[in-house]
C-alpha atoms as a PDB file:
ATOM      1  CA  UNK A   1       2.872  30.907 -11.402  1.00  0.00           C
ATOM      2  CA  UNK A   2       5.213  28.151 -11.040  1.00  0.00           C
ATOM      3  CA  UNK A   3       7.115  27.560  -7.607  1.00  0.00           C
ATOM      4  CA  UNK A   4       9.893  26.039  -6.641  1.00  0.00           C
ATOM      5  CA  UNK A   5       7.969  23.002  -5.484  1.00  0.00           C
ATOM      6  CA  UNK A   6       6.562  22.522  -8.488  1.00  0.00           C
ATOM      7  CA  UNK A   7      10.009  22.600 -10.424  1.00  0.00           C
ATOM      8  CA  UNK A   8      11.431  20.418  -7.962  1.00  0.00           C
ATOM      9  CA  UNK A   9       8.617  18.211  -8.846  1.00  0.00           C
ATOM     10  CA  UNK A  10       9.560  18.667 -12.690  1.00  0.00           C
ATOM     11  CA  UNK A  11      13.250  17.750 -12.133  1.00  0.00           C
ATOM     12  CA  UNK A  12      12.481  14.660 -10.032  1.00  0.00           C
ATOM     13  CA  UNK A  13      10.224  13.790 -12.892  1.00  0.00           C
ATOM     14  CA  UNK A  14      13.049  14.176 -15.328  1.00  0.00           C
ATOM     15  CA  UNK A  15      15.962  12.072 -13.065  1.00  0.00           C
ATOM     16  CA  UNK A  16      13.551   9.433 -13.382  1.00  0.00           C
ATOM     17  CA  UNK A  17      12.813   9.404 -16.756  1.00  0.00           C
ATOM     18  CA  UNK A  18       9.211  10.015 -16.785  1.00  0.00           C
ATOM     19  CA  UNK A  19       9.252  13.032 -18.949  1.00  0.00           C
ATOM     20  CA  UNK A  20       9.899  12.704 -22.683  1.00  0.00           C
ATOM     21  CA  UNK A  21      12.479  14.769 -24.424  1.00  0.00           C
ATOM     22  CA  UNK A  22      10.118  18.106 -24.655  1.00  0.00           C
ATOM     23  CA  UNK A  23       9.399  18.294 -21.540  1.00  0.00           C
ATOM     24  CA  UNK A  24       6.025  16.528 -21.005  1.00  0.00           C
ATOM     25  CA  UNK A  25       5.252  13.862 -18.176  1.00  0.00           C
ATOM     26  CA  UNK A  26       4.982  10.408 -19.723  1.00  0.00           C
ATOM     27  CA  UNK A  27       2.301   7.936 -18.711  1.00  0.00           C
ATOM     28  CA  UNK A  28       4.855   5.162 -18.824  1.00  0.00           C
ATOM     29  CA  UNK A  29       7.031   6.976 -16.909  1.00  0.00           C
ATOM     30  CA  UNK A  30       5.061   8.076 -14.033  1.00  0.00           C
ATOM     31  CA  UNK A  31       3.495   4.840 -13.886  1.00  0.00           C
ATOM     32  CA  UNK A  32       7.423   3.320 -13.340  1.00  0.00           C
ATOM     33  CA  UNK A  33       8.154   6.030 -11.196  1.00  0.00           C
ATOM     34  CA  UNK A  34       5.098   5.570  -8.896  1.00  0.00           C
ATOM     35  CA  UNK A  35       4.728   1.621  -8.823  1.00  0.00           C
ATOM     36  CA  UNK A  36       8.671   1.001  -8.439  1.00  0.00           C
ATOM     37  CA  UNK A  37       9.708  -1.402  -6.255  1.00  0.00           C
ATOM     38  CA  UNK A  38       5.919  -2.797  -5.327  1.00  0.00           C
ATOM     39  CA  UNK A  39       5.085  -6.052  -6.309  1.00  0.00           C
ATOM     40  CA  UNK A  40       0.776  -6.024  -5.892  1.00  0.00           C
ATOM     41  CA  UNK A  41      -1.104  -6.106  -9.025  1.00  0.00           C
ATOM     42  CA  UNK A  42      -4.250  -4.489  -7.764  1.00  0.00           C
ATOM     43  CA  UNK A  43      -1.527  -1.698  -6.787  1.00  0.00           C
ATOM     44  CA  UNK A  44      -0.193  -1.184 -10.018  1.00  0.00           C
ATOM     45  CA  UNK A  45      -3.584  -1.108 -11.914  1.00  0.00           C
ATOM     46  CA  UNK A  46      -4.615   1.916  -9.229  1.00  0.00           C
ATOM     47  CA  UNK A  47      -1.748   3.557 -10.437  1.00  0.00           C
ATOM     48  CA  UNK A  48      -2.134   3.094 -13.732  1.00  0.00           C
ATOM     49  CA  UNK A  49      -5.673   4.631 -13.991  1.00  0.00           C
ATOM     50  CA  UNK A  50      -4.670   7.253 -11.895  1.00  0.00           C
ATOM     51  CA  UNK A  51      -1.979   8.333 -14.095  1.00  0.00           C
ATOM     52  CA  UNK A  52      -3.965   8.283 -17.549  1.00  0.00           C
ATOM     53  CA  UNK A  53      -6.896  10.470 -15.483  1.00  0.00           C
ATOM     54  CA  UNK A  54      -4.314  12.749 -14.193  1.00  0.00           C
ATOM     55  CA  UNK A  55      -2.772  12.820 -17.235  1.00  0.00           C
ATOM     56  CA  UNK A  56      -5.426  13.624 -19.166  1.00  0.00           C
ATOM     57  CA  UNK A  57      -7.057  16.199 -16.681  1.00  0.00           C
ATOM     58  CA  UNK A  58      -3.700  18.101 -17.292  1.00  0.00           C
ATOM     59  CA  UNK A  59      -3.443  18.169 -20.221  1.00  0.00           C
ATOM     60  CA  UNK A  60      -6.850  19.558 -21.325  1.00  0.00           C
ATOM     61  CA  UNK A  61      -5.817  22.302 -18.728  1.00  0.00           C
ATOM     62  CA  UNK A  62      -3.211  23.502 -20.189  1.00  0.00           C
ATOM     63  CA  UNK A  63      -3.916  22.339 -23.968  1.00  0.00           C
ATOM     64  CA  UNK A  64      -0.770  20.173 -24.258  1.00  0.00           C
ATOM     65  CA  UNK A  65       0.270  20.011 -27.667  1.00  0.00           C
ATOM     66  CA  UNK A  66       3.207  16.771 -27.104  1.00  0.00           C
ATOM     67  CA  UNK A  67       5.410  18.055 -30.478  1.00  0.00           C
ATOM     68  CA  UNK A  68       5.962  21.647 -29.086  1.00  0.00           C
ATOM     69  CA  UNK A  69       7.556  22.635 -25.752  1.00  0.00           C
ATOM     70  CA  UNK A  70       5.816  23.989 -23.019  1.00  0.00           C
ATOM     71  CA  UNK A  71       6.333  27.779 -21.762  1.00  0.00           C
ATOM     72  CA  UNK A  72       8.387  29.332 -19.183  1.00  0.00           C
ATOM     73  CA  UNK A  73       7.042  27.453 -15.781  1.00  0.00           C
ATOM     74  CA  UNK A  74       4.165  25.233 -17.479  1.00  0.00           C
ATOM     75  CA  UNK A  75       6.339  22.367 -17.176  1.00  0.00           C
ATOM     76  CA  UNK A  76       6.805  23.434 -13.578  1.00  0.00           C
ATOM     77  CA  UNK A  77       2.991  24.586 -12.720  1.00  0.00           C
ATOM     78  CA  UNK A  78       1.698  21.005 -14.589  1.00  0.00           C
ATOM     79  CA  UNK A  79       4.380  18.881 -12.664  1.00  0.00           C
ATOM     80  CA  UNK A  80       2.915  20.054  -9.132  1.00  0.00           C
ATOM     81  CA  UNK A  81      -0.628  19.289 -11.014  1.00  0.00           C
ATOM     82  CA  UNK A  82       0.380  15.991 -11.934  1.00  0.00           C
ATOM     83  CA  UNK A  83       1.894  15.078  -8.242  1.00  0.00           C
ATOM     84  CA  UNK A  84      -1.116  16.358  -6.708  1.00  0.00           C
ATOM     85  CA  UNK A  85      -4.098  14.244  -8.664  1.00  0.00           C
ATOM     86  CA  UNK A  86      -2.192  11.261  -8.534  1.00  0.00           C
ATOM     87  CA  UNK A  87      -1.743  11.872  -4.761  1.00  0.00           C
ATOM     88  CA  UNK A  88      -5.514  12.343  -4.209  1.00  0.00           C
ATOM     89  CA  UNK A  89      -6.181   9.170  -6.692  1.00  0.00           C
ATOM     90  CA  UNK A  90      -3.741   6.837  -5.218  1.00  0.00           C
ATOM     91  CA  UNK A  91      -4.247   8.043  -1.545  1.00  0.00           C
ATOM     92  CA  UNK A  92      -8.229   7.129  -1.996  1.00  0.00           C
ATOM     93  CA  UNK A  93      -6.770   3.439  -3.331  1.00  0.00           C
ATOM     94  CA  UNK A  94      -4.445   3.407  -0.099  1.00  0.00           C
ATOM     95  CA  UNK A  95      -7.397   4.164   2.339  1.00  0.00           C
ATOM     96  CA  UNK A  96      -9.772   1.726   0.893  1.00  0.00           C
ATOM     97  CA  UNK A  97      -7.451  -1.032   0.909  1.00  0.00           C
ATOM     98  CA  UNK A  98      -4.902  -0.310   3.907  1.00  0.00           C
ATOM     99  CA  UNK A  99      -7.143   0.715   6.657  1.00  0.00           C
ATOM    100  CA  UNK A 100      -5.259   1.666  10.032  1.00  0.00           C
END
């Protein structure tokens, strides 16, 4: 059951262009959205494989079919899905590069 969270996380998502016009979080998008504004290479290829995992976890969990729109609060529920994979995935990059 979808959250406000999670459809806060959908309509950030959308401001930023990183869903396409169904609804659907883009890899090209997220990518942008997620690597904006930093300039390290080995940065933007951890975000890139995070995204296509994360991407693809989600949508095998929810059967994503990218020509139909998703159902009341799946856009919402896989949104907070996204965020949180690509947290863990990105966060593991973060600690093995930037120790404190």
């Amino acid at each position: 059951m979808s959250n406000r969270i999670d459809c806060l996380l959908h309509c950030v998502y959308a401001k930023n262009n990183a869903i396409d016009k169904m609804g659907w979080p883009t890899l090209d998008g997220l990518v942008d959205f997620y690597s904006e504004g930093v300039n390290e290479h080995g940065f933007f290829m951890a975000t890139l494989r995070s995204v296509n995992l994360c991407l693809r976890a989600v949508t095998n969990k929810y059967h994503v079919d990218r020509h139909k729109l998703p159902e009341k609060g799946e856009s919402c529920d896989l949104a907070f899905d996204v965020f949180d994979c690509i947290s863990d995935q990105i966060t593991g990059y973060c600690m093995d590069h930037y120790k404190p």
